[in-house]
C-alpha atoms as a PDB file:
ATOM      1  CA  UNK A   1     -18.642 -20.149  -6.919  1.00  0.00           C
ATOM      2  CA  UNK A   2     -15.293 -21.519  -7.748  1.00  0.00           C
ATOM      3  CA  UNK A   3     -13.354 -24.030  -5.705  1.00  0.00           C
ATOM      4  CA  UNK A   4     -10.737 -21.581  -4.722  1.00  0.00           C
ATOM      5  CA  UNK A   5      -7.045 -22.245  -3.118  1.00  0.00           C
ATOM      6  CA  UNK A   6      -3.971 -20.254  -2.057  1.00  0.00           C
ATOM      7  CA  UNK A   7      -0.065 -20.703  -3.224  1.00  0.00           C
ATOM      8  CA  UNK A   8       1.203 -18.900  -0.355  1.00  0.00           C
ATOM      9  CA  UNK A   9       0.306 -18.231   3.214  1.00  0.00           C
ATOM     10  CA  UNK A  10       1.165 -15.123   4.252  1.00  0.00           C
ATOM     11  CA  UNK A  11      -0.149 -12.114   5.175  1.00  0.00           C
ATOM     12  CA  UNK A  12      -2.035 -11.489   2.354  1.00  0.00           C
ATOM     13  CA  UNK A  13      -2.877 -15.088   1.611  1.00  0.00           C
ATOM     14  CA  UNK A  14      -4.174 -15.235   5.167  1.00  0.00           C
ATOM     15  CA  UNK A  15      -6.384 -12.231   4.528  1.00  0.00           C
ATOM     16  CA  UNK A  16      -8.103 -13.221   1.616  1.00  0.00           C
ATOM     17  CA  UNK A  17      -9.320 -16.723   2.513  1.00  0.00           C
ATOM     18  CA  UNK A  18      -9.985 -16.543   5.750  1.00  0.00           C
ATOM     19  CA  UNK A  19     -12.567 -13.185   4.501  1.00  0.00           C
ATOM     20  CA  UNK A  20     -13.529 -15.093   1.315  1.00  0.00           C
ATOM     21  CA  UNK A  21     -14.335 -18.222   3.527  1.00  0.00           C
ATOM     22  CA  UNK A  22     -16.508 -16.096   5.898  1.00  0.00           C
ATOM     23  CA  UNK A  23     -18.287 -14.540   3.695  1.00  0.00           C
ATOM     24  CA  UNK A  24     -19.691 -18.324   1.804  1.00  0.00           C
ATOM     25  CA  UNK A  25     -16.481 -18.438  -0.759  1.00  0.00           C
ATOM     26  CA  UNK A  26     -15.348 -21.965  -0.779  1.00  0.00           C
ATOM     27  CA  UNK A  27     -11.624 -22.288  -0.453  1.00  0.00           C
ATOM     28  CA  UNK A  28     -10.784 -25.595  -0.177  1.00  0.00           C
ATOM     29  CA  UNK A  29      -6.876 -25.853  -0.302  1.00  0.00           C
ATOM     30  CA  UNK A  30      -3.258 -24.190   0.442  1.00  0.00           C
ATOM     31  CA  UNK A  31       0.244 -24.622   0.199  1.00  0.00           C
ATOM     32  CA  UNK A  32       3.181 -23.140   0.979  1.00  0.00           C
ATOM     33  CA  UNK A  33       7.107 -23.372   1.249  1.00  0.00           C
ATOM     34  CA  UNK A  34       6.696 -25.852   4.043  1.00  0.00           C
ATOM     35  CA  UNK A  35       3.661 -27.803   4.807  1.00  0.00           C
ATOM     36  CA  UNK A  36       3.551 -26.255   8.714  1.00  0.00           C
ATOM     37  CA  UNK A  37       2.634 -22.977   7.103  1.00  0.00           C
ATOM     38  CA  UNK A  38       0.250 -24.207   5.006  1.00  0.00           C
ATOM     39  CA  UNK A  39      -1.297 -25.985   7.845  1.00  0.00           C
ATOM     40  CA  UNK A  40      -1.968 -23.117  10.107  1.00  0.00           C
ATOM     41  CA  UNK A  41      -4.148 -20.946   7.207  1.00  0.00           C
ATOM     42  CA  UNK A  42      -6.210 -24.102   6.565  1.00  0.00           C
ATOM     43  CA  UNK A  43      -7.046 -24.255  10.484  1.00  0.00           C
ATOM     44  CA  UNK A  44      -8.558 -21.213  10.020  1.00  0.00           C
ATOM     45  CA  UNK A  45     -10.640 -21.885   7.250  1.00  0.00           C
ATOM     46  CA  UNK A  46     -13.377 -24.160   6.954  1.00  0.00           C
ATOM     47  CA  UNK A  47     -13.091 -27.408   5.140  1.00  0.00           C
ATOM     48  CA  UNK A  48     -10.000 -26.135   3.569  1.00  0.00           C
ATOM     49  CA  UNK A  49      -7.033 -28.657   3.222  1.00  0.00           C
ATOM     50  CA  UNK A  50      -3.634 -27.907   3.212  1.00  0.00           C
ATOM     51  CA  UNK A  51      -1.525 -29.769   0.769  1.00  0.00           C
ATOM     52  CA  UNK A  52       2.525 -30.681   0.280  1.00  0.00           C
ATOM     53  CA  UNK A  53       2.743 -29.509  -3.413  1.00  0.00           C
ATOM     54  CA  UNK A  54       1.697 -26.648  -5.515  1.00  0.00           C
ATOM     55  CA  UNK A  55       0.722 -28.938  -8.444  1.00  0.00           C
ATOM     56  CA  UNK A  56      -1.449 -31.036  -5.819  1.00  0.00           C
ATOM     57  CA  UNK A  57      -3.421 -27.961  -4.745  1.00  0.00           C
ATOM     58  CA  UNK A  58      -3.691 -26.952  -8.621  1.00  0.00           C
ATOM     59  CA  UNK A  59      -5.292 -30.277  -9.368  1.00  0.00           C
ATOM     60  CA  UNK A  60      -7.555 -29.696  -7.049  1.00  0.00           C
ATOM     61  CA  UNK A  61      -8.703 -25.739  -7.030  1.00  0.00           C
ATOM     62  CA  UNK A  62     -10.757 -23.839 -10.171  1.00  0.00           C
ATOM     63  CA  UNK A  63      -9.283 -20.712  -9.191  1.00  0.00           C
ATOM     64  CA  UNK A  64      -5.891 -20.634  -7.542  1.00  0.00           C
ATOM     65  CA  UNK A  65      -4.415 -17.310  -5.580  1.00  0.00           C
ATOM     66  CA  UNK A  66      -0.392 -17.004  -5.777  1.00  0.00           C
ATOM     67  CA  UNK A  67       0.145 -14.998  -3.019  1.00  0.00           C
ATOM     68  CA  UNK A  68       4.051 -15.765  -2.994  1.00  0.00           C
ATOM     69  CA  UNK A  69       6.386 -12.829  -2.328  1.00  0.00           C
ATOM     70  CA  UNK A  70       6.705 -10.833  -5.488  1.00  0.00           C
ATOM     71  CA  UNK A  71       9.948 -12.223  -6.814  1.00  0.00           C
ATOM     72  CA  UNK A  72       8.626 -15.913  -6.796  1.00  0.00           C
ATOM     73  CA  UNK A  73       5.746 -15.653  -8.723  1.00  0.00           C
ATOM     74  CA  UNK A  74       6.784 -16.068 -12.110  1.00  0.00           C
ATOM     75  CA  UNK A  75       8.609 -19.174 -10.881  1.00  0.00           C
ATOM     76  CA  UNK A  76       6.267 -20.451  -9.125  1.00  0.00           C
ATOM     77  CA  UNK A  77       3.624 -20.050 -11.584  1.00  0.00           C
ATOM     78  CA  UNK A  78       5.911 -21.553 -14.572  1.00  0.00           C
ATOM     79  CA  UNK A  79       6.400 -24.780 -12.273  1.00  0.00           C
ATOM     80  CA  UNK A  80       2.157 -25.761 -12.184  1.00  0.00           C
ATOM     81  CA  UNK A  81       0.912 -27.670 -15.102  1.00  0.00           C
ATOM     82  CA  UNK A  82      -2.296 -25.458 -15.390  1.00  0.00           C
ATOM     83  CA  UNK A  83      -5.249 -26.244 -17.763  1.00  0.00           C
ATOM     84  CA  UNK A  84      -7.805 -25.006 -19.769  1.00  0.00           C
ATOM     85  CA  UNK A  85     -10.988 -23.636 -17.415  1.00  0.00           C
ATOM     86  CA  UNK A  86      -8.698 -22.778 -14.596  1.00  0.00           C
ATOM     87  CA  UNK A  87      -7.963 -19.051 -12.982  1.00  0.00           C
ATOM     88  CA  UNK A  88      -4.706 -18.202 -12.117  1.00  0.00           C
ATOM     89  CA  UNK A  89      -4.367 -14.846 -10.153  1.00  0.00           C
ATOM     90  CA  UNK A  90      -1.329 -13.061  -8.381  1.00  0.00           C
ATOM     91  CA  UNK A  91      -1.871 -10.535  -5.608  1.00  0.00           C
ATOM     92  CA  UNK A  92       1.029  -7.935  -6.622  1.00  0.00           C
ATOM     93  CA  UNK A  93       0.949  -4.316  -6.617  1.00  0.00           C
ATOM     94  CA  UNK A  94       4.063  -3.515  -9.101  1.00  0.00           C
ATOM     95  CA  UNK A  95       3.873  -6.887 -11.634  1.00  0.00           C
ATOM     96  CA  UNK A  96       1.188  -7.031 -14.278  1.00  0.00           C
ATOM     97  CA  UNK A  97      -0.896 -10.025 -15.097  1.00  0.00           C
ATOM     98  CA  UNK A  98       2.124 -10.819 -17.764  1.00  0.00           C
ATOM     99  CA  UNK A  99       4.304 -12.866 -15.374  1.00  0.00           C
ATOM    100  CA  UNK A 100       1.403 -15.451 -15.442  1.00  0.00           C
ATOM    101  CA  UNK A 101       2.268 -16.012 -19.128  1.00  0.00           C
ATOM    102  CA  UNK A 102       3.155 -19.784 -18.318  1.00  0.00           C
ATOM    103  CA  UNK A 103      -0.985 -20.000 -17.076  1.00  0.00           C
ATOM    104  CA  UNK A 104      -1.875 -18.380 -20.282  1.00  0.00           C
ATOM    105  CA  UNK A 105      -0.321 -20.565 -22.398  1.00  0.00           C
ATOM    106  CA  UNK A 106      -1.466 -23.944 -20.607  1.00  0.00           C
ATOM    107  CA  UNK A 107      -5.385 -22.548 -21.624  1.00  0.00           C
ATOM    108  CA  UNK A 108      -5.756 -20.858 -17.949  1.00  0.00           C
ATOM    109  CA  UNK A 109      -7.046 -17.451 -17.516  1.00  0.00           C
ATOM    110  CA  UNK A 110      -4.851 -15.261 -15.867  1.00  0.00           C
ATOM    111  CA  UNK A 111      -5.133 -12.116 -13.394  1.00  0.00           C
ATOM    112  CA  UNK A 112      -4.423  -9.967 -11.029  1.00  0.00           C
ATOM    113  CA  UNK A 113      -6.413  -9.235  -7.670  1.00  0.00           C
ATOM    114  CA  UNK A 114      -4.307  -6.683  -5.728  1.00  0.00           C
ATOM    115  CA  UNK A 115      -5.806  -5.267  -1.993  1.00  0.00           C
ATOM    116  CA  UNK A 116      -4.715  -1.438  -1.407  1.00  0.00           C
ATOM    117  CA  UNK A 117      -4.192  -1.865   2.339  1.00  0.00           C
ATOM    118  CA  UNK A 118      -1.324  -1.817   4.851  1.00  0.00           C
ATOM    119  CA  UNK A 119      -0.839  -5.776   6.002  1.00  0.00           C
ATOM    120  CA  UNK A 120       1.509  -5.495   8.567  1.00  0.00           C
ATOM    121  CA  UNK A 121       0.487  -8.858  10.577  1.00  0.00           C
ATOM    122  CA  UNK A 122      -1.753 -11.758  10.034  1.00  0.00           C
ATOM    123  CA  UNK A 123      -4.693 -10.415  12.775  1.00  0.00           C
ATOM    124  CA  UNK A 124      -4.707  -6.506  11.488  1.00  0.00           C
ATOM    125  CA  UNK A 125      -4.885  -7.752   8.109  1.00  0.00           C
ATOM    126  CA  UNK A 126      -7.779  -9.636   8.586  1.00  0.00           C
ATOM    127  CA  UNK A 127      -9.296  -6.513  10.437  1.00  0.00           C
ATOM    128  CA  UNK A 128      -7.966  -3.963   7.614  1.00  0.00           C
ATOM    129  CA  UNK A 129      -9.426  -5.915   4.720  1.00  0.00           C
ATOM    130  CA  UNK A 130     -13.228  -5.604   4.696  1.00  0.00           C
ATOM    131  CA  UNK A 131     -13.523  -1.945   2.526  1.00  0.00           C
ATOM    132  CA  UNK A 132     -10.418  -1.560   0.892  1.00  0.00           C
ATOM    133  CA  UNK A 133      -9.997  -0.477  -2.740  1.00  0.00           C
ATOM    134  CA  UNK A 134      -8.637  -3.453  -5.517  1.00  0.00           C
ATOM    135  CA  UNK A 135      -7.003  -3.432  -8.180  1.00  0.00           C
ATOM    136  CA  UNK A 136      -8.240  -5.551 -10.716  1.00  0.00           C
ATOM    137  CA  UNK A 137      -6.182  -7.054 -13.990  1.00  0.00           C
ATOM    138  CA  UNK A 138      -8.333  -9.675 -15.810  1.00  0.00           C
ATOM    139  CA  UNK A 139     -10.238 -10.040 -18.755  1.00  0.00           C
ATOM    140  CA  UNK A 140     -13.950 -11.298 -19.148  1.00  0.00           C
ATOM    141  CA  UNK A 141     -15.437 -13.899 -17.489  1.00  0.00           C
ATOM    142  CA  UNK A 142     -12.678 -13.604 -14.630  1.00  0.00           C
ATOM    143  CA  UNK A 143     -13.492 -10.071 -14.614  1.00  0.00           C
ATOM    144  CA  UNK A 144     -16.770  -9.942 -13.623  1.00  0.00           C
ATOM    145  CA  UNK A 145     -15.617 -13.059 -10.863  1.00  0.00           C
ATOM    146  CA  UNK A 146     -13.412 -10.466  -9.378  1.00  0.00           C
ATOM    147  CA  UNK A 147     -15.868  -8.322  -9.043  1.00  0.00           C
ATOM    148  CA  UNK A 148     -17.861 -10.968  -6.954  1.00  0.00           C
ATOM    149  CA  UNK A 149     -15.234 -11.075  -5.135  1.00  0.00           C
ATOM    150  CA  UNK A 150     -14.896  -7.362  -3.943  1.00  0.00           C
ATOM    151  CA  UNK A 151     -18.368  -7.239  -3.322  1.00  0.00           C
ATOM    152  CA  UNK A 152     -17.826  -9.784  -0.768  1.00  0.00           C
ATOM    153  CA  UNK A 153     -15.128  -7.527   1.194  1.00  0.00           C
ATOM    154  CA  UNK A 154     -17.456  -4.763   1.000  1.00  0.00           C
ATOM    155  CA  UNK A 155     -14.893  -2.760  -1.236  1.00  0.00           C
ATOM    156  CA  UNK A 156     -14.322  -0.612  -4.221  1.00  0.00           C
ATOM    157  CA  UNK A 157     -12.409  -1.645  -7.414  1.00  0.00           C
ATOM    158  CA  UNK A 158     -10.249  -0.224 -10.015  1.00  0.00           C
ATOM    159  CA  UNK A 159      -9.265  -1.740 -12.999  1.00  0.00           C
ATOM    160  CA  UNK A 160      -5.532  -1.548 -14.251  1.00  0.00           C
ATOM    161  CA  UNK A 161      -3.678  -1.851 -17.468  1.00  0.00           C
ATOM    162  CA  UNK A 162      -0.585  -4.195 -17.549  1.00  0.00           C
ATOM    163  CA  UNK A 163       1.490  -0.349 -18.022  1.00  0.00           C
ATOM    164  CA  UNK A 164      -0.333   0.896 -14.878  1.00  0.00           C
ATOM    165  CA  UNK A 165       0.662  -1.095 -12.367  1.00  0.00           C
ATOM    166  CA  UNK A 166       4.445   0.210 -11.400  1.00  0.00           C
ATOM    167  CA  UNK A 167       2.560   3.685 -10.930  1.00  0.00           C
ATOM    168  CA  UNK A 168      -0.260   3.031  -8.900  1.00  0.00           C
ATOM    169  CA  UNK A 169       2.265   0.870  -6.548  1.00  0.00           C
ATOM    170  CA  UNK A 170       4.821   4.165  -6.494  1.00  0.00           C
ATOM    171  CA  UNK A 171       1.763   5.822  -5.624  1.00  0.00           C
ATOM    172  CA  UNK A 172       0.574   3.497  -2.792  1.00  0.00           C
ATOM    173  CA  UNK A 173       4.267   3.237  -1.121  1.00  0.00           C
ATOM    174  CA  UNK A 174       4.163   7.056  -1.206  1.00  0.00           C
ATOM    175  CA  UNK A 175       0.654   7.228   0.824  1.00  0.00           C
ATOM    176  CA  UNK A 176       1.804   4.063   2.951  1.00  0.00           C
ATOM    177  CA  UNK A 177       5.492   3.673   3.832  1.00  0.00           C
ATOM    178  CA  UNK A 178       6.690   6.996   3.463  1.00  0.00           C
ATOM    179  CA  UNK A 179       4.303   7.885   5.854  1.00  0.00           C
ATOM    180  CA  UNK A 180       5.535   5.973   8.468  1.00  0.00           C
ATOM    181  CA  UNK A 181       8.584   6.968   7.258  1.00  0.00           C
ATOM    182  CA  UNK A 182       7.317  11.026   8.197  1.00  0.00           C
ATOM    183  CA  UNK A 183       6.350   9.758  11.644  1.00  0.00           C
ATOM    184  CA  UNK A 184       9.258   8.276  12.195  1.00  0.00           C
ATOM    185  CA  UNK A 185      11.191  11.722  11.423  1.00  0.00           C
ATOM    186  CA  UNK A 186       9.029  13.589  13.848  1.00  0.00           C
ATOM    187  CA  UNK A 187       9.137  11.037  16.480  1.00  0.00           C
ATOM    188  CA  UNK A 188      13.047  11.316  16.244  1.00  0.00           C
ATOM    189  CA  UNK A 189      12.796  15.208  16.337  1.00  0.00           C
ATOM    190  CA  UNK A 190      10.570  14.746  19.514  1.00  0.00           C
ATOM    191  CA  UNK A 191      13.379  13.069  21.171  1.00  0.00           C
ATOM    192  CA  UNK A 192      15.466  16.090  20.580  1.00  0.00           C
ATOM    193  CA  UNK A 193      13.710  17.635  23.493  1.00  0.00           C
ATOM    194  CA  UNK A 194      13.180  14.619  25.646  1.00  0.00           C
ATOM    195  CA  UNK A 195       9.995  12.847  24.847  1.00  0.00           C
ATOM    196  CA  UNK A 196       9.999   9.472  24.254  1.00  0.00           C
ATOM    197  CA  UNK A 197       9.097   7.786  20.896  1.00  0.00           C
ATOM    198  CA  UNK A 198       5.846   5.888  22.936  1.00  0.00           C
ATOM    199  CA  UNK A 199       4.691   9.751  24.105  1.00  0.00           C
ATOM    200  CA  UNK A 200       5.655  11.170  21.225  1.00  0.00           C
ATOM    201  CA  UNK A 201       3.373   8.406  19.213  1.00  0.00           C
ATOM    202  CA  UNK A 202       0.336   8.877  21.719  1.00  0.00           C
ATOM    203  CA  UNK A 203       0.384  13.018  21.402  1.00  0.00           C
ATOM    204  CA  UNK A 204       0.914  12.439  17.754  1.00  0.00           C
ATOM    205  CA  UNK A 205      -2.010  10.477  16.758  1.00  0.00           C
ATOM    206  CA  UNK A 206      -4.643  12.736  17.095  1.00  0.00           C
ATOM    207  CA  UNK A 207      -2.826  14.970  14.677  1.00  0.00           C
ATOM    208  CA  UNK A 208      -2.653  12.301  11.723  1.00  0.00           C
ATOM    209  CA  UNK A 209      -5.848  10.981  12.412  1.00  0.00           C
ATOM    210  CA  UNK A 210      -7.367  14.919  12.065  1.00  0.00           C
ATOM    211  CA  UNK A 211      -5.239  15.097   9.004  1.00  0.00           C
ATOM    212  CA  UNK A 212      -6.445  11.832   7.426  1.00  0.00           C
ATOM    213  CA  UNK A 213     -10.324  13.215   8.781  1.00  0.00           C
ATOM    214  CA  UNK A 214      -9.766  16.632   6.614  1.00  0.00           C
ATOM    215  CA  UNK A 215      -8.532  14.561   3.496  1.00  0.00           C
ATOM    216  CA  UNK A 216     -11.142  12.229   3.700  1.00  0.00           C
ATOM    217  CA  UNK A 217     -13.893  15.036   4.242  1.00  0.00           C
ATOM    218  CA  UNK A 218     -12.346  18.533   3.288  1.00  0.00           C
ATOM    219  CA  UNK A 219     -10.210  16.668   0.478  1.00  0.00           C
ATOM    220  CA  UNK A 220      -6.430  18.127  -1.712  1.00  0.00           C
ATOM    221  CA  UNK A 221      -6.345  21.143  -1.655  1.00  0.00           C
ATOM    222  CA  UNK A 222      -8.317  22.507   1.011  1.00  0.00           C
ATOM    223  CA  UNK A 223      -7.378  19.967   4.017  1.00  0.00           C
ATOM    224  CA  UNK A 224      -3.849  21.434   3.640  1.00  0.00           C
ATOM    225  CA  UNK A 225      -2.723  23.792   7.035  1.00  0.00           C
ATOM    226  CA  UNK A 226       0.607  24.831   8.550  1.00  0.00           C
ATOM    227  CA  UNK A 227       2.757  27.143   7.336  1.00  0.00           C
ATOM    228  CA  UNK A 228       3.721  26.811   3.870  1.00  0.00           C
ATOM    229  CA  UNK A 229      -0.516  26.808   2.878  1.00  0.00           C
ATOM    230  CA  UNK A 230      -0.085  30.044   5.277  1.00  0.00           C
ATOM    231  CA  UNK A 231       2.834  32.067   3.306  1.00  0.00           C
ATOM    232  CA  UNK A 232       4.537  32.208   6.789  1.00  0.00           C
ATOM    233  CA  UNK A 233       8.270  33.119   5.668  1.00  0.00           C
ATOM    234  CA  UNK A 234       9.492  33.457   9.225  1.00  0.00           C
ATOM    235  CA  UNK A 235       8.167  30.291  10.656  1.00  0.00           C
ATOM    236  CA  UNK A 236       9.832  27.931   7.735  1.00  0.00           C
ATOM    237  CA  UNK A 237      13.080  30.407   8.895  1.00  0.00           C
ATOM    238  CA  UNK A 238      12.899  29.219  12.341  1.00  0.00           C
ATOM    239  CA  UNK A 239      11.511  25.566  11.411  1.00  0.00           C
ATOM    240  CA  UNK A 240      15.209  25.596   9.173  1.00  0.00           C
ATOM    241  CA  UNK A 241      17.575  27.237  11.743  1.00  0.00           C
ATOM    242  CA  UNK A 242      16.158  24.571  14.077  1.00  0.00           C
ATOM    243  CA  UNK A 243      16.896  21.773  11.905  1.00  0.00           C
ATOM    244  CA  UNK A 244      20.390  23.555  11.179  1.00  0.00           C
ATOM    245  CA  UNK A 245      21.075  23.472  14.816  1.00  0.00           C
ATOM    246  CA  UNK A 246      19.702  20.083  16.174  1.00  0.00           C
ATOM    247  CA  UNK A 247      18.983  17.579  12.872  1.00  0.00           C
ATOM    248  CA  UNK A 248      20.991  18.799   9.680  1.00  0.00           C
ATOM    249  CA  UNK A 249      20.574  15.481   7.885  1.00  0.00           C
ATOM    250  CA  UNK A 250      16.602  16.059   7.601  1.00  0.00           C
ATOM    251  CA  UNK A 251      17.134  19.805   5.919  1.00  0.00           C
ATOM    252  CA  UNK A 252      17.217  18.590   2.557  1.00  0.00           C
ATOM    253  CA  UNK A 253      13.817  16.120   3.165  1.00  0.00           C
ATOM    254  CA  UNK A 254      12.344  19.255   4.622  1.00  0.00           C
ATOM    255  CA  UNK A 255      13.238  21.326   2.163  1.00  0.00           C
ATOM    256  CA  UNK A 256      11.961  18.868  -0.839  1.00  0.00           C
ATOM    257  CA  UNK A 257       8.866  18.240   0.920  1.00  0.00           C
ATOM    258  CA  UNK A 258       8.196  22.328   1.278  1.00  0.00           C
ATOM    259  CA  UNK A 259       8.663  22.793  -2.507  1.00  0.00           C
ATOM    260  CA  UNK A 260       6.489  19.761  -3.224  1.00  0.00           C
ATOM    261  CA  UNK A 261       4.018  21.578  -0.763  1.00  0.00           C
ATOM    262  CA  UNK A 262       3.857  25.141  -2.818  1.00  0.00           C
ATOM    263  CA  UNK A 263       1.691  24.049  -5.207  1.00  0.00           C
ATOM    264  CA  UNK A 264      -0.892  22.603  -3.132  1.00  0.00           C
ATOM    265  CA  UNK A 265      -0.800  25.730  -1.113  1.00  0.00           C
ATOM    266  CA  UNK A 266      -1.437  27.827  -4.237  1.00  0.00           C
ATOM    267  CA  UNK A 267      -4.113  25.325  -5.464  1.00  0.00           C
ATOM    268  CA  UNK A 268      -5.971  26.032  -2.022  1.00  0.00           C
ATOM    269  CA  UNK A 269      -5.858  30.052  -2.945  1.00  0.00           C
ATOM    270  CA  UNK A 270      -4.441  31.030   0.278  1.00  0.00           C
ATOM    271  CA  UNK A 271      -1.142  32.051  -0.615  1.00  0.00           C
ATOM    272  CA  UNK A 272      -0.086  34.094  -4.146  1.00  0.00           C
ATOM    273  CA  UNK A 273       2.426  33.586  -6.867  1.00  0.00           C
ATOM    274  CA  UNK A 274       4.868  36.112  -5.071  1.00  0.00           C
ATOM    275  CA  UNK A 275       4.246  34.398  -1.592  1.00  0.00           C
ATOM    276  CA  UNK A 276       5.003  31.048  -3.470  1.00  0.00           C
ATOM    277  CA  UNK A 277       8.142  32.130  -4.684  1.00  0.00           C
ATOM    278  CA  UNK A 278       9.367  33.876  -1.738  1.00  0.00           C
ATOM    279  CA  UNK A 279       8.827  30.404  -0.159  1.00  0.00           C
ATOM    280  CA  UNK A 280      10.626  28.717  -3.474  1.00  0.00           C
ATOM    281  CA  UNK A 281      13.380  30.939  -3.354  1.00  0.00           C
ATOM    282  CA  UNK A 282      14.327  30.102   0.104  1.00  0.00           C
ATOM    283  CA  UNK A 283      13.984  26.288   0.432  1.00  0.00           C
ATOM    284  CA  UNK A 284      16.051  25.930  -2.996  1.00  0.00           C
ATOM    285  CA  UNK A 285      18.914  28.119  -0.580  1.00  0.00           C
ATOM    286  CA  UNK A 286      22.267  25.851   0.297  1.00  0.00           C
ATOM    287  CA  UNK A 287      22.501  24.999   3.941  1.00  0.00           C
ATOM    288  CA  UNK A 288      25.232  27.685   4.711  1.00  0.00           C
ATOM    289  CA  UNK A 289      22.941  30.584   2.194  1.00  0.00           C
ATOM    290  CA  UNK A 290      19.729  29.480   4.356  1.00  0.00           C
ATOM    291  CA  UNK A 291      22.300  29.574   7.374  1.00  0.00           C
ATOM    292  CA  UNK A 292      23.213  33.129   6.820  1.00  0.00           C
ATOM    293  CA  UNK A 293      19.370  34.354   6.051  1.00  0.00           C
ATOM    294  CA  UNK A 294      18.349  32.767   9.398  1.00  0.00           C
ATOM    295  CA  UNK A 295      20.742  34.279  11.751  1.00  0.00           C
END
């Protein structure tokens, strides 16, 4: 095993060693922007030190994680004099393994360890960790050390070209953010007719956890329901008069996400090509077209 430390301690940086160092993987140091920060990770990990500088901690580590926000870690990487025999690895979704150049060229390997999971504080992270899917960037050895490493979290792995990366991260803010984006549209709608957004969140939950369930278990196509995999004309009608009337601004999301919908309905074999079209044809309408349909 490889004396491990972090550049960074966040979120992420948090995550990983404190689940590295429970599982028998020795990381032994951290920094950070200030010394405070670095301080508090290494109190949670055992026999880990935290340390003032980033080229202290280098000197130190066989394998170092930067787990700096994204637009630091070229810099931060170009300011370590790395050597030959070390691992350098960055914990970014959207940059390749190329921004570690200045490792590469000091004799370091170089790579790219990236957890597909929702960190939105320092305890859930910890929790959400254990299972996820990573995405690995590396060549052998560091590979296969990589690999060790997911074992240890219990997860899955895929590995990623340096041209792959911007896509699977589009992909990842699409399942992640936007979704909480999507509640927080139908939590606003809620309020419309006088529910609040902690009642609205409660009576909403089952609902996304039955639709995560069917994806998970039924899988795209088939977990698909509501109207559009339905054909239902009239509903989508009222569902757009309603919007018309009450929320206007969300009439264009709606009607995107409907046409985006169509062919997953059609995939599913529920609805046919005249249906789909029918439904085409009137979420492409303008607002005052769809207006005059609907009354």
């Amino acid at each position: 095993m490889l004396k491990t430390g972090f550049i960074g301690a966040g979120t992420t940086g948090t995550a990983l060693a404190v689940r590295l160092s429970q599982k028998g993987w020795p990381v032994v140091a951290v920094s950070s922007r200030t010394l405070s920060s670095a301080q508090k990770l290494a109190r949670r990990v055992s026999n880990c030190q935290a340390y003032p500088t980033t080229q202290e901690l280098a000197d130190v580590a066989e394998m170092v994680f930067i787990t700096t926000p994204d637009d630091v870690i070229a810099e931060v990487c170009g300011k370590v004099q790395w050597h030959k025999g070390q691992s350098v690895l960055h914990c970014s979704g959207a940059h390749s393994v190329d921004i570690l150049e200045p490792a590469k060229k000091l004799g370091a390997a170089a790579g790219s360890f990236h957890p597909l999971q929702t960190f939105a504080d320092v305890d859930q992270a910890i929790k959400n960790l254990p299972g996820s899917t990573f995405a690995l960037e590396a060549e052998e050895p560091l590979l296969s050390t990589l690999k060790e490493l997911v074992h240890l979290l219990n997860g899955n792995w895929v590995r990623l070209g340096s041209g792959d990366k911007v896509l699977y991260h589009t992909a990842a803010v699409f399942a992640c953010n936007y979704l909480v984006t999507l509640v927080k549209l139908a939590l606003d709608l809620w309020k419309d007719f006088g529910v609040s957004s902690k009642e609205a969140t409660r009576a909403l939950l089952p609902l996304l956890n039955g639709t995560l369930n069917n994806i998970d278990n039924i899988g795209v196509p088939d977990c698909l329901t509501g109207p559009i995999a339905r054909g239902d004309l009239g509903t989508i009608e009222r569902h757009l008069r309603a919007l018309d009337a009450k929320n206007p601004s969300l009439l264009t999301t709606y009607k995107e996400l409907g046409l985006q919908t169509i062919p997953i309905a059609l995939a599913k074999g529920k609805v046919n090509e005249q249906k789909a079209e029918e439904m085409r044809a009137l979420l492409s309408l303008k607002r005052k077209q769809a207006k005059r349909l609907c009354t």
